[in-house]
N, C-alpha and C. Protein backbone atom coordinates (compact mmCIF):
# COMPACT_ATOMS: atom_id res chain seq x y z
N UNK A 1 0.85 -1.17 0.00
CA UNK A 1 0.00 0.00 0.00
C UNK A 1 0.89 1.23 0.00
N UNK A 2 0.58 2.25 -1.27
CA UNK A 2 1.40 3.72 -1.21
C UNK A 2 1.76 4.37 0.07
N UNK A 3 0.02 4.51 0.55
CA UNK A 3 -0.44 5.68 1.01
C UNK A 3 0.19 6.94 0.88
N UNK A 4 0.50 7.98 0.97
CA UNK A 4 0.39 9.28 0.76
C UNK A 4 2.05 9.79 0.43
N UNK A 5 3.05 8.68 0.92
CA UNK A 5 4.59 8.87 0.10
C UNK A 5 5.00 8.78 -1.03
N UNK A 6 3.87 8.56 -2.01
CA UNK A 6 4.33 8.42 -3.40
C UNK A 6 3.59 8.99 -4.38
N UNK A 7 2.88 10.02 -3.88
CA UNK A 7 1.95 11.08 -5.23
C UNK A 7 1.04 10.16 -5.27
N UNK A 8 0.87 9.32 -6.53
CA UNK A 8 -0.27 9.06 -7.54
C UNK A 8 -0.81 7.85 -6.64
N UNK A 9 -2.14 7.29 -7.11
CA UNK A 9 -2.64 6.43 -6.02
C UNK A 9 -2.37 4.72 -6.56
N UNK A 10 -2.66 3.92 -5.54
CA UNK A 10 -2.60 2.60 -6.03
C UNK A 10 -2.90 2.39 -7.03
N UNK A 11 -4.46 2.84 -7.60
CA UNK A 11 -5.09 2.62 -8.41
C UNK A 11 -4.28 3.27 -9.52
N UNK A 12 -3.65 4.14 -9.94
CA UNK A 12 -3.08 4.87 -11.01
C UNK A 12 -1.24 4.28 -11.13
N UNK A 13 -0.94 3.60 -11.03
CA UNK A 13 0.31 3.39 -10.88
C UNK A 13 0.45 2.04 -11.61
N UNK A 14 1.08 2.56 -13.00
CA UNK A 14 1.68 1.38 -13.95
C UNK A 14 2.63 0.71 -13.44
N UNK A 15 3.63 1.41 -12.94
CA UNK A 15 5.15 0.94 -12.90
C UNK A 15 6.00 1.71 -11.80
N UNK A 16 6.91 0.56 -10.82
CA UNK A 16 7.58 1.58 -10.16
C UNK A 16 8.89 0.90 -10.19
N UNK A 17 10.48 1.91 -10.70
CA UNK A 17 11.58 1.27 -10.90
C UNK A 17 12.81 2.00 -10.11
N UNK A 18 13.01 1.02 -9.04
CA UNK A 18 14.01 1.18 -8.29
C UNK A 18 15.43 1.68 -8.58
N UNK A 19 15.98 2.78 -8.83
CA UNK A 19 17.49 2.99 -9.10
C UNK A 19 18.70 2.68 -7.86
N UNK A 20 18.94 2.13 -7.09
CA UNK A 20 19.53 2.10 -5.96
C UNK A 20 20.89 2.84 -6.55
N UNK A 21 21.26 2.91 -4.96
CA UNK A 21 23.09 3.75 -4.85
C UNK A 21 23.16 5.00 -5.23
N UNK A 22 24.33 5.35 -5.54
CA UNK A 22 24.15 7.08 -6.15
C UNK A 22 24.29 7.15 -7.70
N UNK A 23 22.71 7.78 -7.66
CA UNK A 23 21.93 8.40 -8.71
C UNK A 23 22.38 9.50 -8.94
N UNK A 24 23.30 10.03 -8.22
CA UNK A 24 23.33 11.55 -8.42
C UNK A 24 23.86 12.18 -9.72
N UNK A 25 24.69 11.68 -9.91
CA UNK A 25 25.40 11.96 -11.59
C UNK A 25 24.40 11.98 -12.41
N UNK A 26 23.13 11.47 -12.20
CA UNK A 26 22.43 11.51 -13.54
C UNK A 26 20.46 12.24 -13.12
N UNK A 27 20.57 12.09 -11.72
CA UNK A 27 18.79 12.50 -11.00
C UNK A 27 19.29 13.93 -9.99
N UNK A 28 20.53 14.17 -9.97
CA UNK A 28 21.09 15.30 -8.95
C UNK A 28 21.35 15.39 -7.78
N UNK A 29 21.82 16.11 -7.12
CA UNK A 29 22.82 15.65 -5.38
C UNK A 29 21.79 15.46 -4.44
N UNK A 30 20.98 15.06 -4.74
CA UNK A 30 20.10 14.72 -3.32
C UNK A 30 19.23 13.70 -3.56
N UNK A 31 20.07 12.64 -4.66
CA UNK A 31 19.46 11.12 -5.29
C UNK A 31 21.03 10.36 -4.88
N UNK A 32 21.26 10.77 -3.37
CA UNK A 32 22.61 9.97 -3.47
C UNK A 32 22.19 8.58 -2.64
N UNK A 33 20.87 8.45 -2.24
CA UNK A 33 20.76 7.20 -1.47
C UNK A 33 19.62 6.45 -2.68
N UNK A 34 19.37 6.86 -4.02
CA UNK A 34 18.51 6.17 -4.87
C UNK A 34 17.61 6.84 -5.49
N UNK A 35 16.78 6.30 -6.51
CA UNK A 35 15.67 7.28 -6.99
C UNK A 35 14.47 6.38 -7.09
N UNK A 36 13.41 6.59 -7.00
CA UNK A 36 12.58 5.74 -6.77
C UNK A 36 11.21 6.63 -8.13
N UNK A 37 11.62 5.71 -9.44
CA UNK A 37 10.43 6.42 -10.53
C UNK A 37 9.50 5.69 -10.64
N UNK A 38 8.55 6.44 -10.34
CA UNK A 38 6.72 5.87 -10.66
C UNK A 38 5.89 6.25 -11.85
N UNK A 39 5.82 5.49 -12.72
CA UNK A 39 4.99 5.90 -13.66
C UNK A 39 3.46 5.40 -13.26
N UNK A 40 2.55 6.48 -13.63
CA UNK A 40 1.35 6.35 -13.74
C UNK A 40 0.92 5.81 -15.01
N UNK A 41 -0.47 5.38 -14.39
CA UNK A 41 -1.13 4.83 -15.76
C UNK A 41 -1.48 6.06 -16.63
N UNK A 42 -1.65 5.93 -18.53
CA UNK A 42 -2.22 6.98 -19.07
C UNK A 42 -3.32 6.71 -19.02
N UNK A 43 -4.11 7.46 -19.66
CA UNK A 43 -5.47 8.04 -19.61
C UNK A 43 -5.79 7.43 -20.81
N UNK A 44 -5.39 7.19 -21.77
CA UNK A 44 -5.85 6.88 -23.40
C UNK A 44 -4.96 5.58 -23.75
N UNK A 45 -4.11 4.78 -22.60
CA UNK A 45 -4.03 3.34 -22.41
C UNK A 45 -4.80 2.63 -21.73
N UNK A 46 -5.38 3.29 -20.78
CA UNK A 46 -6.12 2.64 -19.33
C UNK A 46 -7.38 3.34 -19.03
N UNK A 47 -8.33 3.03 -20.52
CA UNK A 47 -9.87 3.86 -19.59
C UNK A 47 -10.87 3.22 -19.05
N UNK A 48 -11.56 3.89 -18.44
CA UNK A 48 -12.30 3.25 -17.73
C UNK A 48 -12.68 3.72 -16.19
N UNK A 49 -13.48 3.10 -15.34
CA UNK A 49 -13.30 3.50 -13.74
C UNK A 49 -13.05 2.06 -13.45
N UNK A 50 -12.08 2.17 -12.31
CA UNK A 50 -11.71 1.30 -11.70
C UNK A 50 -12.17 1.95 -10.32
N UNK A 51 -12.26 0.94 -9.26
CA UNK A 51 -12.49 1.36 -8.01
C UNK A 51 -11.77 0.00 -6.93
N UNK A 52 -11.20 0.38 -5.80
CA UNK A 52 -10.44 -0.56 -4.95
C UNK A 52 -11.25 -0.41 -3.44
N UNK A 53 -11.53 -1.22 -2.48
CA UNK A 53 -11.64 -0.65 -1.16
C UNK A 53 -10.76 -1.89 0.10
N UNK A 54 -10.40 -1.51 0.37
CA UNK A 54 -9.22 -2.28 1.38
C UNK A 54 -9.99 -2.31 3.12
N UNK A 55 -9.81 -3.04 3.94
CA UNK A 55 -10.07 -2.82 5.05
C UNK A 55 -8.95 -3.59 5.69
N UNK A 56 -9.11 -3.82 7.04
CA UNK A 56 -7.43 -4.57 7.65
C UNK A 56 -7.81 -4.14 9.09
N UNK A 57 -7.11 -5.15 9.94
CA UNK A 57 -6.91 -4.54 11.35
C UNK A 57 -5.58 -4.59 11.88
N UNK A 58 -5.15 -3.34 12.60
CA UNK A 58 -3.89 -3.37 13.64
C UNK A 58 -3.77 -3.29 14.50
N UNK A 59 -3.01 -3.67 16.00
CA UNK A 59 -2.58 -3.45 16.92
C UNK A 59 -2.69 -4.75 17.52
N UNK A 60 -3.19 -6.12 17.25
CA UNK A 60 -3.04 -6.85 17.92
C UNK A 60 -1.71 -7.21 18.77
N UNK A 61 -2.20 -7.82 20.06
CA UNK A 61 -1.08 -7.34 21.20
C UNK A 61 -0.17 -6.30 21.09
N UNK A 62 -0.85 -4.77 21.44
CA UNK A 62 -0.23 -4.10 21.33
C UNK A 62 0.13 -3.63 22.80
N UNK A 63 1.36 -2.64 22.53
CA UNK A 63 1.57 -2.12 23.91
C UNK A 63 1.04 -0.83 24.05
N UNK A 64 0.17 -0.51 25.31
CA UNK A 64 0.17 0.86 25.15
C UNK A 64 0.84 1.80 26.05
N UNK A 65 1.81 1.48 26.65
CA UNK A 65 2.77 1.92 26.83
C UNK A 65 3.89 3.12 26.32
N UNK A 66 3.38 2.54 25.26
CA UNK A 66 4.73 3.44 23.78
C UNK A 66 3.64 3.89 22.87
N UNK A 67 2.38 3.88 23.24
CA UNK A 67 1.09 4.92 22.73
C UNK A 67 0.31 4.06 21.54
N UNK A 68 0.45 2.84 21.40
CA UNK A 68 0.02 2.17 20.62
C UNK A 68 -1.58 2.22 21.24
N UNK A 69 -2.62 1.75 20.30
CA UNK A 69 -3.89 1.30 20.92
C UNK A 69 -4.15 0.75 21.90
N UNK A 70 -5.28 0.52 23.03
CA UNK A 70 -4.85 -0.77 23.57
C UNK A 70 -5.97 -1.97 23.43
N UNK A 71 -6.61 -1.45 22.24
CA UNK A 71 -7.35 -2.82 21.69
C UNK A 71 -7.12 -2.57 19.99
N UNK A 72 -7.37 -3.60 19.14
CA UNK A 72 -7.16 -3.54 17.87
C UNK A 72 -8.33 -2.83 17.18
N UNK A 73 -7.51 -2.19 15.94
CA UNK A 73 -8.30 -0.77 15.59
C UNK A 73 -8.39 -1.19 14.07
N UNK A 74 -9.68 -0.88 13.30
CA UNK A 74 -9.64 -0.92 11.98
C UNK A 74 -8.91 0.33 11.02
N UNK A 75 -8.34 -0.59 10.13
CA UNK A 75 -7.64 0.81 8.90
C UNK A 75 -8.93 0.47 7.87
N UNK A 76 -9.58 1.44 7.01
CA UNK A 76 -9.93 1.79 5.81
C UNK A 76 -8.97 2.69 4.64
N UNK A 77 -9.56 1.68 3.39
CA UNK A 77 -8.92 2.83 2.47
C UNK A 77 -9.78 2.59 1.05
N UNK A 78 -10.24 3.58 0.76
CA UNK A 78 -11.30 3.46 -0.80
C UNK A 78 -10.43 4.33 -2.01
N UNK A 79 -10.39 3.57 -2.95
CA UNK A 79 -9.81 4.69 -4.17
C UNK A 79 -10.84 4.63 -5.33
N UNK A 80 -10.81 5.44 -6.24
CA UNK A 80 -11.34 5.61 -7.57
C UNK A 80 -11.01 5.90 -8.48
N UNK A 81 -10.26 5.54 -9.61
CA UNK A 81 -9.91 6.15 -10.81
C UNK A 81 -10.74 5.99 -12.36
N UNK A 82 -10.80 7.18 -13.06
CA UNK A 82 -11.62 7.27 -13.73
C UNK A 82 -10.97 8.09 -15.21
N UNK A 83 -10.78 7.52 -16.39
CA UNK A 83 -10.47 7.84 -17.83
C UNK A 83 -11.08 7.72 -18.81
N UNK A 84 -10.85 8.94 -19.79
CA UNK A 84 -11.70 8.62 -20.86
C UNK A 84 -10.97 9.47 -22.25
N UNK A 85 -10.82 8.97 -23.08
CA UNK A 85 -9.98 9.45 -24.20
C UNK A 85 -10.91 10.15 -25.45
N UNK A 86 -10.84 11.12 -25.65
CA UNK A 86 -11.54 11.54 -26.60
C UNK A 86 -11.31 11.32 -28.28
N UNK A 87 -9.86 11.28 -28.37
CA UNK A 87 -9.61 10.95 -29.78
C UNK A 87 -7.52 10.61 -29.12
N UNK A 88 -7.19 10.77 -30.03
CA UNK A 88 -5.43 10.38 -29.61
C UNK A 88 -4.71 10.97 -29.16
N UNK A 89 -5.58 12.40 -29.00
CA UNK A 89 -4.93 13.82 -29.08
C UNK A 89 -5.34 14.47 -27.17
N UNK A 90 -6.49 13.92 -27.24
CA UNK A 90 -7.21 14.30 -26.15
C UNK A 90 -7.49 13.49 -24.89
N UNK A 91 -7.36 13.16 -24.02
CA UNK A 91 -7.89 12.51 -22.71
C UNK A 91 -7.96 13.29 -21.41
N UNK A 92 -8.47 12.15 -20.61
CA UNK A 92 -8.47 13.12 -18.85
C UNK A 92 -8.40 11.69 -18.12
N UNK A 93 -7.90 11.89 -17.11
CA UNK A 93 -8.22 11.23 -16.05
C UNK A 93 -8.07 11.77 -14.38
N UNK A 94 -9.07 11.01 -13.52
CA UNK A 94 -9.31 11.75 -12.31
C UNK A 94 -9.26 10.33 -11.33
N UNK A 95 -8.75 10.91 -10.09
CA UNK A 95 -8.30 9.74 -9.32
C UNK A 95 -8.20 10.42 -7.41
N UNK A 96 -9.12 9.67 -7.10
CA UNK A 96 -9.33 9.83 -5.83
C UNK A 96 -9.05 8.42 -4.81
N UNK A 97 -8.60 8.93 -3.60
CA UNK A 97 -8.32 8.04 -2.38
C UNK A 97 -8.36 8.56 -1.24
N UNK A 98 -9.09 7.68 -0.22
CA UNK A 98 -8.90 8.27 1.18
C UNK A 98 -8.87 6.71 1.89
N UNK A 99 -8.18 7.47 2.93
CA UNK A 99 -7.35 6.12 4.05
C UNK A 99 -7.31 6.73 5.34
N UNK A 100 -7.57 5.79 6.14
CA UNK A 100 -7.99 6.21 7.90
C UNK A 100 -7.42 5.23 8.76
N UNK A 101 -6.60 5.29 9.56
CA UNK A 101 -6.36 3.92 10.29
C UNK A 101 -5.50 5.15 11.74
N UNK A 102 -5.46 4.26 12.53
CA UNK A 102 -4.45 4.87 14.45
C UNK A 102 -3.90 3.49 14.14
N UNK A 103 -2.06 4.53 13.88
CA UNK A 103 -0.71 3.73 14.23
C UNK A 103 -0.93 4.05 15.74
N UNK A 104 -0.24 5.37 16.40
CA UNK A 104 0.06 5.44 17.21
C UNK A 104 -0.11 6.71 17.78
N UNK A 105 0.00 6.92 19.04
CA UNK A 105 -0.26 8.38 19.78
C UNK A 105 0.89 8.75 20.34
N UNK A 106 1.63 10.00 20.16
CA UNK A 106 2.73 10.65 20.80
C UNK A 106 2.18 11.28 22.07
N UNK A 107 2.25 10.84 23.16
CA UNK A 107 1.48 11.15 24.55
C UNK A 107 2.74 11.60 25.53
N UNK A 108 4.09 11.06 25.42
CA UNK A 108 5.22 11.54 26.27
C UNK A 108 5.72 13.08 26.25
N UNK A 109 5.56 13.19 27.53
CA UNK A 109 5.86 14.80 27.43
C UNK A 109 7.08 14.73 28.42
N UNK A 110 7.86 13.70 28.87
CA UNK A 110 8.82 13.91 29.74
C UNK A 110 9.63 14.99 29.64
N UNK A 111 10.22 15.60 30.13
CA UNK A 111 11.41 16.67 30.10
C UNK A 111 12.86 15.67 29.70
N UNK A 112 13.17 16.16 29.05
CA UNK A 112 14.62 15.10 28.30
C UNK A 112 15.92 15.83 28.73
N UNK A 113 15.80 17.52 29.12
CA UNK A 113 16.73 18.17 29.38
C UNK A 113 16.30 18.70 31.21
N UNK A 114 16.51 17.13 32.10
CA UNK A 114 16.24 17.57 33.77
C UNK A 114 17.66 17.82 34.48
N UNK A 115 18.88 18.39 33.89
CA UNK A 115 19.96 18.27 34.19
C UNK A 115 20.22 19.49 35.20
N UNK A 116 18.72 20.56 35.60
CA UNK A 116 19.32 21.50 36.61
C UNK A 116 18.72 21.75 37.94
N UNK A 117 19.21 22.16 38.48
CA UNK A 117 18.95 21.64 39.84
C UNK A 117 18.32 22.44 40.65
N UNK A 118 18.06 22.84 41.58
CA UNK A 118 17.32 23.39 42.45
C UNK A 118 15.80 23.07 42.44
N UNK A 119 15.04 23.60 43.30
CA UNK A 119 13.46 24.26 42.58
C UNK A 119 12.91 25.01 42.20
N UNK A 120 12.73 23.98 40.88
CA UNK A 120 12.23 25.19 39.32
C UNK A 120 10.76 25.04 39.45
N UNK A 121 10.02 26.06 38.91
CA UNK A 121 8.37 25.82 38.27
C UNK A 121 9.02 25.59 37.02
N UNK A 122 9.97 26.07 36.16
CA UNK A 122 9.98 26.33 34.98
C UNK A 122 11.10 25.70 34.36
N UNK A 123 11.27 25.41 33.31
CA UNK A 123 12.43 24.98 33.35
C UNK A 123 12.71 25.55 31.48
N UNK A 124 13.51 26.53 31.92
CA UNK A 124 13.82 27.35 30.14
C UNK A 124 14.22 26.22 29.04
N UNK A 125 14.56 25.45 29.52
CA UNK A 125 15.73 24.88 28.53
C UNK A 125 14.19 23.16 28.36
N UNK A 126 13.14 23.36 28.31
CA UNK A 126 12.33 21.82 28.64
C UNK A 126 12.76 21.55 27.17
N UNK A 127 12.45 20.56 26.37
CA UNK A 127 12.48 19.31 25.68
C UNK A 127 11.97 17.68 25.58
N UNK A 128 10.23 18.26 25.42
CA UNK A 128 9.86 17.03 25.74
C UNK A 128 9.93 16.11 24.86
N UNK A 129 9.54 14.91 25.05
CA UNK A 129 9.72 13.83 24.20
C UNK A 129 9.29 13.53 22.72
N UNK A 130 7.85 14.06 23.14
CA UNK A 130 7.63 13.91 21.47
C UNK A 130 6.24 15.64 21.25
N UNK A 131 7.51 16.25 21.88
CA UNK A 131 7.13 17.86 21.55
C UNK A 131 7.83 18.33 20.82
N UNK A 132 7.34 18.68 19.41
CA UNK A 132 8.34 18.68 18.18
C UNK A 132 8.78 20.72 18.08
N UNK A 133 10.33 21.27 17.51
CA UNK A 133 10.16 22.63 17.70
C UNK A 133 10.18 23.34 18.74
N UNK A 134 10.16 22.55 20.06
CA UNK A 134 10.27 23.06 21.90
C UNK A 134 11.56 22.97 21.85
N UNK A 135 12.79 23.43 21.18
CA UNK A 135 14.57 23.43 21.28
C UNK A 135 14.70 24.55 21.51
N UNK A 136 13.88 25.61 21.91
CA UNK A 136 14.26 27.22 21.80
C UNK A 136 15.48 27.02 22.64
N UNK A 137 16.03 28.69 22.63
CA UNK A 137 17.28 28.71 23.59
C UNK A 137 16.49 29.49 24.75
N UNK A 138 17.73 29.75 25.42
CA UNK A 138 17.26 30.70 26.78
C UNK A 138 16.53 32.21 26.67
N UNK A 139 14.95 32.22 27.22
CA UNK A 139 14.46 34.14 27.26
C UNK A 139 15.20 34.51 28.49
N UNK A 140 15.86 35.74 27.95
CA UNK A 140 16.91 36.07 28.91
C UNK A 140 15.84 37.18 29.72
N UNK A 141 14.36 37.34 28.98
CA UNK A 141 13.23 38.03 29.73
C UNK A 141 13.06 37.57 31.55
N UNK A 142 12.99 35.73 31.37
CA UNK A 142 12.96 35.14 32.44
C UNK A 142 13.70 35.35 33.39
N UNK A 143 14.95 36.08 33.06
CA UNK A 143 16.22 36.07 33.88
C UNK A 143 15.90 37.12 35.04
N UNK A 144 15.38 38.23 34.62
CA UNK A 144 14.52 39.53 35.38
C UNK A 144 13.36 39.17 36.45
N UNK A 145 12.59 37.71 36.46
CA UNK A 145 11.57 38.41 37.05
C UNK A 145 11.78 36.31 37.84
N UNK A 146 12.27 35.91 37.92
CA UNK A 146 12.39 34.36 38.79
C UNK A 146 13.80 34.39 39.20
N UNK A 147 13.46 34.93 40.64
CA UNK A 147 15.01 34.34 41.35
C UNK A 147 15.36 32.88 41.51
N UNK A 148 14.04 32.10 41.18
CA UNK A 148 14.34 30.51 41.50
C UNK A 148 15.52 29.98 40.42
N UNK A 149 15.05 30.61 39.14
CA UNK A 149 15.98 30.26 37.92
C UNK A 149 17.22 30.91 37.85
N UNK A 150 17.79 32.21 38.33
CA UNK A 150 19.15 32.63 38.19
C UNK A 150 19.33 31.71 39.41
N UNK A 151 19.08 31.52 40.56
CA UNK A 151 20.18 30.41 41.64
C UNK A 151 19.85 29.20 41.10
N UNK A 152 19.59 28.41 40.08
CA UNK A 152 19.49 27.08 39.69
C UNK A 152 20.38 27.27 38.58
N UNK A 153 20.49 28.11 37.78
CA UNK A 153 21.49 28.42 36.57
C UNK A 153 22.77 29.08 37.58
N UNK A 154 22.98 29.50 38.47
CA UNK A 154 24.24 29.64 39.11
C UNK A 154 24.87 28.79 39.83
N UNK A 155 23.98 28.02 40.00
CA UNK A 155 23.92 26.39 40.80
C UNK A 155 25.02 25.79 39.45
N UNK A 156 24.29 25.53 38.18
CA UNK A 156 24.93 24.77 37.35
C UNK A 156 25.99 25.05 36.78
N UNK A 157 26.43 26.30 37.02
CA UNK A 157 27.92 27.29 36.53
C UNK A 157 28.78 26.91 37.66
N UNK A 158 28.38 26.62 39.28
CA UNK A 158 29.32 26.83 39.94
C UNK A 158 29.71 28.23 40.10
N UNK A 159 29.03 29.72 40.54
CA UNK A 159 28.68 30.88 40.21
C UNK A 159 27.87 31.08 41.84
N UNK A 160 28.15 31.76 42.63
CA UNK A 160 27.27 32.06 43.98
C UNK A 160 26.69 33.25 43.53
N UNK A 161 25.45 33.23 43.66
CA UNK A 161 24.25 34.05 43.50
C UNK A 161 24.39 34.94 44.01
């Protein structure tokens, strides 16, 4: 199954040809781990409607622990493709898909950066687990108005307050 990493849908996809190694000499510097070409079906080779619908279940024995389900969950997926050629010169085709399924839930918010010491409410520097973009650096705003945080950051310098 594509799903949504490869453009065109199940249903529209003639051919897919693996280039492994570096491609780059010939697909450009950022085909150095392979190229991966998909041809679609044409429109005035392949008319017609076609239609697919898939169903499936996942998570059996899962953990939910690491945010998996904790009973098994159905995936759906329906596609439609549809062509029609007018003469040799002319065609169309239209192609729809939708797909629904729960891999998993990012629920960990641990602090990954607990390396300072004292007692904080706050902690400038947090980094939670699967809080994506929370890497800021230090608001040196904070520095002005929480004495808890300059003696916990003077704490970690070795620096007497």
């Amino acid at each position: 199954m594509f799903g949504n990493a490869n453009g065109p849908i199940s249903l529209d996809v003639e051919s897919i040809e693996l280039i492994p190694g570096t491609a780059s000499a010939l697909y450009g510097p950022n085909a150095f781990n392979g190229v991966l070409i998909t041809t679609s079906k044409s429109p005035f080779k392949y008319q017609g409607l076609s239609a697919t619908v898939k169903l499936g279940m996942n998570h059996f024995g899962s953990d939910p622990d690491v945010g998996e389900p904790s009973n098994p969950q159905p995936m759906y997926e329906a596609a439609v493709r549809y062509a029609k050629a007018f003469n040799n010169k002319f065609a169309f085709k239209i192609a729809f898909s939708w797909m629904q399924a729960s891999d998993w839930s990012a629920h960990n918010y641990t602090d990954k950066n607990t390396n300072l010491q004292g007692n904080l409410n706050i902690n400038p520097a947090y980094d939670g687990v699967n809080l994506y973009g929370d890497d800021g650096g230090l608001n040196l705003g904070l520095l002005r108005s929480s004495s808890d945080l300059i003696n916990a950051l003077a704490y970690q310098t070795g620096l007497d307050p």
